[in-house]
C-alpha atoms as a PDB file:
ATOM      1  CA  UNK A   1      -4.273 -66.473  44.891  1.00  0.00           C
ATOM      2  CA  UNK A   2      -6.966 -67.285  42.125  1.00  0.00           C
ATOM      3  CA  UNK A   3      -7.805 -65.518  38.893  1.00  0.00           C
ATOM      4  CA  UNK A   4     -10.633 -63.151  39.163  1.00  0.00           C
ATOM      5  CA  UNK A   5     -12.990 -65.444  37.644  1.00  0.00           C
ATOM      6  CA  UNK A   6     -14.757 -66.836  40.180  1.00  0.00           C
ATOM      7  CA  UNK A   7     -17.310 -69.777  40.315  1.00  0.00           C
ATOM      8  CA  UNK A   8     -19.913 -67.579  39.820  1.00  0.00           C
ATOM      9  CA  UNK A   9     -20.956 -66.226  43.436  1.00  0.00           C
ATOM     10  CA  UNK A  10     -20.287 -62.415  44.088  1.00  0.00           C
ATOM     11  CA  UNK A  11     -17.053 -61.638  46.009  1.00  0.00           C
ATOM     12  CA  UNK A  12     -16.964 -59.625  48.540  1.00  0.00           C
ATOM     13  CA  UNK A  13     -14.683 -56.516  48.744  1.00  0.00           C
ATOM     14  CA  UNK A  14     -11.677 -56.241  51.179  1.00  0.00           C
ATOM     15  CA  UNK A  15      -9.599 -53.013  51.070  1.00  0.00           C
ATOM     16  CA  UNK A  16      -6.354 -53.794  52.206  1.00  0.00           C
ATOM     17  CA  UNK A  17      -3.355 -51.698  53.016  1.00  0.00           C
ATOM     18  CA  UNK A  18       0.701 -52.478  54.355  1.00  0.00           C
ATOM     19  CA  UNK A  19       0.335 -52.553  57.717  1.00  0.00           C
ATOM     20  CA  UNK A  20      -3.244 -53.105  58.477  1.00  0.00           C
ATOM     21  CA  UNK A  21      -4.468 -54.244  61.518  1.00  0.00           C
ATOM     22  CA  UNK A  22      -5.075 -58.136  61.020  1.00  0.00           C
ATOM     23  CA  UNK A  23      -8.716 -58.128  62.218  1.00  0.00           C
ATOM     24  CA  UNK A  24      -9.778 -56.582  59.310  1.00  0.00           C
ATOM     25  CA  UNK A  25      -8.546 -59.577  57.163  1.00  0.00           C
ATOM     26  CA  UNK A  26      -9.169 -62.446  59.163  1.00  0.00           C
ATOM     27  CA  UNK A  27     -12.649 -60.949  59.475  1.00  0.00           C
ATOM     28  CA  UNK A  28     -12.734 -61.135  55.757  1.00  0.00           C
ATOM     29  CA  UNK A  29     -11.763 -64.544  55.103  1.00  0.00           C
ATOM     30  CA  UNK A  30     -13.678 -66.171  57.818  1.00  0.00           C
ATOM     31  CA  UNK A  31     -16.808 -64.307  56.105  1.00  0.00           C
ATOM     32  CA  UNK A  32     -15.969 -65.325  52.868  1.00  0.00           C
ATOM     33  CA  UNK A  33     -15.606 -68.998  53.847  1.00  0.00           C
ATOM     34  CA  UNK A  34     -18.710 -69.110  55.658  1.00  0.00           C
ATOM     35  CA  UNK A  35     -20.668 -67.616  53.008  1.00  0.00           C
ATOM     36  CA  UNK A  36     -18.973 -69.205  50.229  1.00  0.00           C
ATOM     37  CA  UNK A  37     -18.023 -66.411  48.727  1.00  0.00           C
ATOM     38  CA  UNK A  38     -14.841 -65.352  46.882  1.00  0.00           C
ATOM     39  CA  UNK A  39     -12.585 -62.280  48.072  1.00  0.00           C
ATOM     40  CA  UNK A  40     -11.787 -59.540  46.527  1.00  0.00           C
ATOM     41  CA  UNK A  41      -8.699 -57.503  48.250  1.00  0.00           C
ATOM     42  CA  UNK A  42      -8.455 -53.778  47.126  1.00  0.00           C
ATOM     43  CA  UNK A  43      -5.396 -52.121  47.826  1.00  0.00           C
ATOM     44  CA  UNK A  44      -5.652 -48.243  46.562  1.00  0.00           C
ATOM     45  CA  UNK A  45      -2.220 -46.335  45.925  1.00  0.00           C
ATOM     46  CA  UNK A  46      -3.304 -42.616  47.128  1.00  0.00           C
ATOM     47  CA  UNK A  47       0.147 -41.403  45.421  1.00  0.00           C
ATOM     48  CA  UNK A  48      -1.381 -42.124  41.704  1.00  0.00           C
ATOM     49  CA  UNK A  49      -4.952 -41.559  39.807  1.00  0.00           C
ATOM     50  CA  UNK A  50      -6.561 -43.401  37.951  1.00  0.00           C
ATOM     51  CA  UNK A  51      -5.822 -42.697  34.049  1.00  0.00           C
ATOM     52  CA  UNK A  52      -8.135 -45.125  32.717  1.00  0.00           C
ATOM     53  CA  UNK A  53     -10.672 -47.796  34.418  1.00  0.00           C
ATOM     54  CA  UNK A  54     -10.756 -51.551  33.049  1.00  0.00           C
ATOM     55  CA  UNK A  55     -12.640 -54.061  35.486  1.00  0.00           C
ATOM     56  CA  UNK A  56     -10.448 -56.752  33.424  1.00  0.00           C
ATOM     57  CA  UNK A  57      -7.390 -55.210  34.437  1.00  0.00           C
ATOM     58  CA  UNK A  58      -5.539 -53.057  37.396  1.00  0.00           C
ATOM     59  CA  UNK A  59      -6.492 -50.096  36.789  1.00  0.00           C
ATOM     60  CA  UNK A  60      -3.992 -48.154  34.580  1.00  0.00           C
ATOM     61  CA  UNK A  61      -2.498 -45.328  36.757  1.00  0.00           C
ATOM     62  CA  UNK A  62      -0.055 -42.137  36.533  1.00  0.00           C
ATOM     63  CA  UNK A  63       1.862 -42.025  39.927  1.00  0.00           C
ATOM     64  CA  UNK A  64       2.434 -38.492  41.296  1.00  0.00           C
ATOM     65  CA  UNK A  65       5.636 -39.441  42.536  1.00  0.00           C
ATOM     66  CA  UNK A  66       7.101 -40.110  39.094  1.00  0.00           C
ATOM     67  CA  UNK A  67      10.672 -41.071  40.784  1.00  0.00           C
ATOM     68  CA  UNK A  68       8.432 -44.141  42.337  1.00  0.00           C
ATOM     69  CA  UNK A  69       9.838 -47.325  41.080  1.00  0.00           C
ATOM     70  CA  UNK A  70       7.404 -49.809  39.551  1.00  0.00           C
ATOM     71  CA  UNK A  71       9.686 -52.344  42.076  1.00  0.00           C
ATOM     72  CA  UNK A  72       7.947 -50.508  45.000  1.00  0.00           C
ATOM     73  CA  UNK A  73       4.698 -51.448  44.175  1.00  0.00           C
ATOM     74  CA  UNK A  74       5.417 -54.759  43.123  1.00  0.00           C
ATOM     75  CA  UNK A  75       7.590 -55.123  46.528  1.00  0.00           C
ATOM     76  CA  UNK A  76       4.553 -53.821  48.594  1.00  0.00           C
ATOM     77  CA  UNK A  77       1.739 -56.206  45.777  1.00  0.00           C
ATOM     78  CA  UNK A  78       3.857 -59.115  47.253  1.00  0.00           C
ATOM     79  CA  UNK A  79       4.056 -58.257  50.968  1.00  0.00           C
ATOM     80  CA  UNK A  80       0.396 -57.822  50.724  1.00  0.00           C
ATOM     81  CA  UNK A  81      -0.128 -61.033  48.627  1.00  0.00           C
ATOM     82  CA  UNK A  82       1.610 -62.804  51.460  1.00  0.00           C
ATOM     83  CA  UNK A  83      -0.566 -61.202  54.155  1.00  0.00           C
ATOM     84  CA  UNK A  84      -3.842 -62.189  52.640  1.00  0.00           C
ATOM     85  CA  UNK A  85      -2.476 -65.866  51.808  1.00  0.00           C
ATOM     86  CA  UNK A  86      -1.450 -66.508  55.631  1.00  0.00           C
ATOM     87  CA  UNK A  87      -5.156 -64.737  56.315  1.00  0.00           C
ATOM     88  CA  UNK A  88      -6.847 -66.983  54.422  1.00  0.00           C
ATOM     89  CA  UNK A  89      -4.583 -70.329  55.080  1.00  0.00           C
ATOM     90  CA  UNK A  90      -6.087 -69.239  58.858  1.00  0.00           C
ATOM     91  CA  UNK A  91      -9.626 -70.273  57.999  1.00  0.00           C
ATOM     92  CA  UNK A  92     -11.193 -72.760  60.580  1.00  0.00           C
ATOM     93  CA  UNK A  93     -10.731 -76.136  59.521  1.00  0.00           C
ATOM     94  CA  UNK A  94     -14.770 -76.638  58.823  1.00  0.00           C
ATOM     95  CA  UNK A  95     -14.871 -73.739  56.438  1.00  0.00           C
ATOM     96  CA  UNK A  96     -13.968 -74.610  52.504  1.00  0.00           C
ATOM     97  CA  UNK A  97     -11.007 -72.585  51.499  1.00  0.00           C
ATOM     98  CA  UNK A  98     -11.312 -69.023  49.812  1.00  0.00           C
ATOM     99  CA  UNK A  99     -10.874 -68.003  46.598  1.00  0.00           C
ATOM    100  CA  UNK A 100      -9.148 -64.522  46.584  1.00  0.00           C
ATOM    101  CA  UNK A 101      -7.364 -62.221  44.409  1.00  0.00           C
ATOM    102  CA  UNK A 102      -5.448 -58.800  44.191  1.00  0.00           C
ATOM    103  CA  UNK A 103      -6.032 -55.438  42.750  1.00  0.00           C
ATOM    104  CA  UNK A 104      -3.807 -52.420  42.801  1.00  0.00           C
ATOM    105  CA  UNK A 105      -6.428 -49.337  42.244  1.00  0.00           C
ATOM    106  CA  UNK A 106      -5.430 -45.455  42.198  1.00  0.00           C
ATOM    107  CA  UNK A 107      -6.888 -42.495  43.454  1.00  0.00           C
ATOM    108  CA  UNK A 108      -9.078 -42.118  46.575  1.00  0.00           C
ATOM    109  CA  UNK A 109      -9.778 -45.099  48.289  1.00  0.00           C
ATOM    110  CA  UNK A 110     -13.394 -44.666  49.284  1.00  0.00           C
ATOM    111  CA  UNK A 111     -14.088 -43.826  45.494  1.00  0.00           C
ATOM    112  CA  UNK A 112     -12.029 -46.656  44.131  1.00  0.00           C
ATOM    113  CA  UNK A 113     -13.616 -49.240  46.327  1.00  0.00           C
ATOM    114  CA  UNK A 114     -17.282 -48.228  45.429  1.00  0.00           C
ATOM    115  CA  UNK A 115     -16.285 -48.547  41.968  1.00  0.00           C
ATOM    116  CA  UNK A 116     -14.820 -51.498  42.182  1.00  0.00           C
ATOM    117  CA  UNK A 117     -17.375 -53.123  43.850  1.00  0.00           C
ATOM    118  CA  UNK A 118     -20.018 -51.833  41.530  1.00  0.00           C
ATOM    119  CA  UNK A 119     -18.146 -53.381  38.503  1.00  0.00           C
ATOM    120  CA  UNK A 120     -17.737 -56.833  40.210  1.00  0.00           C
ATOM    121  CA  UNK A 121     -21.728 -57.121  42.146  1.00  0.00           C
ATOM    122  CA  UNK A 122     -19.986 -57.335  45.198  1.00  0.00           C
ATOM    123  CA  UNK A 123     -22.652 -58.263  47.947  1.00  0.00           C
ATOM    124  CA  UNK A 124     -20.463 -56.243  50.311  1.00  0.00           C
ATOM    125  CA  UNK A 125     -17.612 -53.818  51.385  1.00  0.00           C
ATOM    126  CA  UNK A 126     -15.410 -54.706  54.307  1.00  0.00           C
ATOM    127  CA  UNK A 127     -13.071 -51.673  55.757  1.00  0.00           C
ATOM    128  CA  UNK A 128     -11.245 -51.246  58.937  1.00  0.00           C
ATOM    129  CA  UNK A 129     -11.425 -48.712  60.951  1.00  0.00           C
ATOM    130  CA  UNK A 130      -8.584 -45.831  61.159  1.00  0.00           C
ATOM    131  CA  UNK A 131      -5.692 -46.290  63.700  1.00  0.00           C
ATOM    132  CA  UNK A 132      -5.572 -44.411  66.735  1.00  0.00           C
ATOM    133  CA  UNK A 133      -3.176 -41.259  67.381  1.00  0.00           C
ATOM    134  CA  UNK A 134      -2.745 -37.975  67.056  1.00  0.00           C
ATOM    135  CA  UNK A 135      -1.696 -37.914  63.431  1.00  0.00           C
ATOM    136  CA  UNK A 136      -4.121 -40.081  62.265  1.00  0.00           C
ATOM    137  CA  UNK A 137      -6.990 -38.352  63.404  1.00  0.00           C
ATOM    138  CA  UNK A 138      -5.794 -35.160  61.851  1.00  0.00           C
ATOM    139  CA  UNK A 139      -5.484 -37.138  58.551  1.00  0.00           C
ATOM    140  CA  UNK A 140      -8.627 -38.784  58.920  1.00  0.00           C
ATOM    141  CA  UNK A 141      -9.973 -35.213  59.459  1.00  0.00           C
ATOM    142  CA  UNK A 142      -8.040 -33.598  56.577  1.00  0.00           C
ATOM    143  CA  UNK A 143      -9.050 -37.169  54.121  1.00  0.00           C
ATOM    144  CA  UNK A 144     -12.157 -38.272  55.473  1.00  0.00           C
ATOM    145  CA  UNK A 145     -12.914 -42.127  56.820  1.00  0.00           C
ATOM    146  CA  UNK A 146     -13.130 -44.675  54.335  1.00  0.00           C
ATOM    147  CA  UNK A 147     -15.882 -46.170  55.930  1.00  0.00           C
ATOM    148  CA  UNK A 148     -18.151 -43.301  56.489  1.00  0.00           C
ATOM    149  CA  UNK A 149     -17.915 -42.181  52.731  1.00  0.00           C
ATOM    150  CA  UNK A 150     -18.919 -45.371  51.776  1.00  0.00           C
ATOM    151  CA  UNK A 151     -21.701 -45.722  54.773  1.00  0.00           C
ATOM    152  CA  UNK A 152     -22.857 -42.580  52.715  1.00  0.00           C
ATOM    153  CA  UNK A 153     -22.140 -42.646  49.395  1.00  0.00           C
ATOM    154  CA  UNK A 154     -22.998 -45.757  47.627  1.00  0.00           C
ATOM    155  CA  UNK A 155     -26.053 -48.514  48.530  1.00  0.00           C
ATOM    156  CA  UNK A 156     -23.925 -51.991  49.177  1.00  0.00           C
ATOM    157  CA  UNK A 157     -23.682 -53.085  53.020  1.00  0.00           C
ATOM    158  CA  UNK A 158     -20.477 -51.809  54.588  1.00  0.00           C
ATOM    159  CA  UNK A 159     -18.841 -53.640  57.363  1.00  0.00           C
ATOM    160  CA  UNK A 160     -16.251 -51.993  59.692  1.00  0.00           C
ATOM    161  CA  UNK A 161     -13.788 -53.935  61.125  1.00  0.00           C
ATOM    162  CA  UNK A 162     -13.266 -52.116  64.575  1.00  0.00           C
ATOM    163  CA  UNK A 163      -9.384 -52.304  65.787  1.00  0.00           C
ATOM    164  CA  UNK A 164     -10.075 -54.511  68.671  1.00  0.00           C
ATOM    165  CA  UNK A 165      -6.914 -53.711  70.689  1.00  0.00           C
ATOM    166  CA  UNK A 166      -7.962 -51.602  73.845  1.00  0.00           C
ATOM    167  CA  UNK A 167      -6.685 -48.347  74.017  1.00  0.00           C
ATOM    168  CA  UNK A 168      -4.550 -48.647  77.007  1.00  0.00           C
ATOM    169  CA  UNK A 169      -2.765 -51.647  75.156  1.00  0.00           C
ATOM    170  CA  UNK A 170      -1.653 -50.101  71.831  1.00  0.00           C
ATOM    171  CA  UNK A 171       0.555 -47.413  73.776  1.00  0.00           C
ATOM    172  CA  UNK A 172       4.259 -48.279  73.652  1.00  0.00           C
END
């Protein structure tokens, strides 16, 4: 992980998330390494909003789970911290390493990223794409998709990383 100042070339944007299909990350890094670019990973805690907004900073957040323990995010900041770093230690051996960081945003993700990415220039957005089911169609239809909102919603390039499992394969 590097400090957010970077050596001057935009970063792109990553949203991240626990659990996240790995495509979406290794599609990411390779990008970034190929383009020279630094990263940018976004994770975006639905269960708070955003109290205040400081580029500098994470964002400074109210949870609305108060009984949340600061420990669970900074369990789950790690996991994911660990994810990215074993993404990006996967970049092909011609590519320079990346240059990535971390932020912990609030609110709705869609939102959050386009802000984010406004306040840091970056060239690009990089999302996956939801998972499949039952459930997560009806919450994609209750939420909206990430990508679509910001397909439609803000003017930076948006790349989707599809889930590239076939269907038939991701049953149990």
């Amino acid at each position: 992980m590097t400090s957010e100042r970077f050596n001057g070339t935009a970063p792109l944007l990553v949203g991240v998330m626990p659990k996240q299909h790995p495509e979406v990350l290794q599609t990411a890094t390779t990008l970034a390494a190929r383009l020279g670019a630094p990263l940018v990973c976004a994770y975006v805690d639905e269960a708070s909003y955003l109290v205040e907004w400081d580029p500098a900073r994470s964002a400074h957040r109210l949870s609305l789970h108060p009984d949340a323990d600061d420990k669970e995010i900074r369990a789950l900041t790690s996991e994911l911290e660990s994810v990215i770093q074993a993404a990006a230690a996967k970049v092909p051996a011609g590519d320079d390493g990346v240059e990535w960081t971390l932020r912990t945003l609030a609110g709705d993700p869609a939102r959050a990223l386009a802000q984010l990415a406004a306040e840091t220039d970056a060239p690009m957005i990089i999302v996956g794409t939801s998972e499949r089911g039952f459930s997560h169609r009806i919450a994609e239809a209750l939420n909206g998709s990430v990508g679509a909102w910001l397909t439609h919603h803000q003017s930076r390039p948006v790349l989707v990383v599809p889930y590239r499992m076939p269907a038939h394969e991701d049953r149990p």
